[in-house]
C-alpha atoms as a PDB file:
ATOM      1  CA  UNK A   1      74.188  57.989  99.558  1.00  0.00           C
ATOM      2  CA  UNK A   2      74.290  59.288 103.029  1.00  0.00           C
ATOM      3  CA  UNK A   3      77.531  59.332 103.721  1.00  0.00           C
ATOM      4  CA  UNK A   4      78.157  61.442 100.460  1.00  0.00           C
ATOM      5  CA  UNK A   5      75.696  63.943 101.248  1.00  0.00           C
ATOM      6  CA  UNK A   6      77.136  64.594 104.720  1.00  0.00           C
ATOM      7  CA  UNK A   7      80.142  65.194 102.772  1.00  0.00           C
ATOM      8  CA  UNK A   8      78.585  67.886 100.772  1.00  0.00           C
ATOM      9  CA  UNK A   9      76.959  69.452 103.664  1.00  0.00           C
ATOM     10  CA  UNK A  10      79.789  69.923 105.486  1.00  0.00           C
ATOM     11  CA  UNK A  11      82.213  71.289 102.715  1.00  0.00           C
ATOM     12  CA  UNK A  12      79.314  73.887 102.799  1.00  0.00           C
ATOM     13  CA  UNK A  13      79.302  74.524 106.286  1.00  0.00           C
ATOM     14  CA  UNK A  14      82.864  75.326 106.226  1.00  0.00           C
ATOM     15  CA  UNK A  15      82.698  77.205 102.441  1.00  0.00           C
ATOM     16  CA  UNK A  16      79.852  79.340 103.433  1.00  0.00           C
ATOM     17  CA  UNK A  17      77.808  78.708 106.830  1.00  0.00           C
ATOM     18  CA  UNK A  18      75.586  81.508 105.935  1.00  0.00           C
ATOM     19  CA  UNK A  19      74.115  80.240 103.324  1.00  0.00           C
ATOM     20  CA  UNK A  20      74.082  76.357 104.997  1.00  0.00           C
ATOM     21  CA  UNK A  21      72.020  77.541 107.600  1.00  0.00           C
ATOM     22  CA  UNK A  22      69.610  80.015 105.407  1.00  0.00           C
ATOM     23  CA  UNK A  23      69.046  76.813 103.417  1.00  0.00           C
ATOM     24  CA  UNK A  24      68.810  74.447 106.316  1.00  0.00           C
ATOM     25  CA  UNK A  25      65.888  76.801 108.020  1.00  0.00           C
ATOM     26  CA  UNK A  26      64.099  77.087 104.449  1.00  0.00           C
ATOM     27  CA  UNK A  27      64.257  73.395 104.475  1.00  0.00           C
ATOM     28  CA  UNK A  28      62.598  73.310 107.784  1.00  0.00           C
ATOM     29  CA  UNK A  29      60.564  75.894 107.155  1.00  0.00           C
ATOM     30  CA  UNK A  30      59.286  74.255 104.057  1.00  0.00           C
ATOM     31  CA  UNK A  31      59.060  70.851 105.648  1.00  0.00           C
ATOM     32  CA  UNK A  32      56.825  72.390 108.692  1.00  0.00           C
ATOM     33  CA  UNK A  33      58.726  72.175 111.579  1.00  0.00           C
END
C-alpha cells in the first residue's frame, strides 16, 4: 500500500540518499517529466 511504500522510501533516503535520488530522477526521467 501507500503507506508501506513511503516506508521503504524513506528507510532509503536515510540508508543511502544517493542512490534515492539517482533512482528518483531515472524515474522521472523515464516517466517524461
Amino acid at each position: 500500500d501507500s503507506n508501506g511504500g513511503r516506508s521503504v522510501f524513506k528507510c532509503l533516503l536515510k540508508s543511502n540518499p544517493t542512490i534515492f535520488f539517482y533512482q528518483l530522477a531515472s524515474f522521472n526521467l523515464n516517466a517524461g517529466l
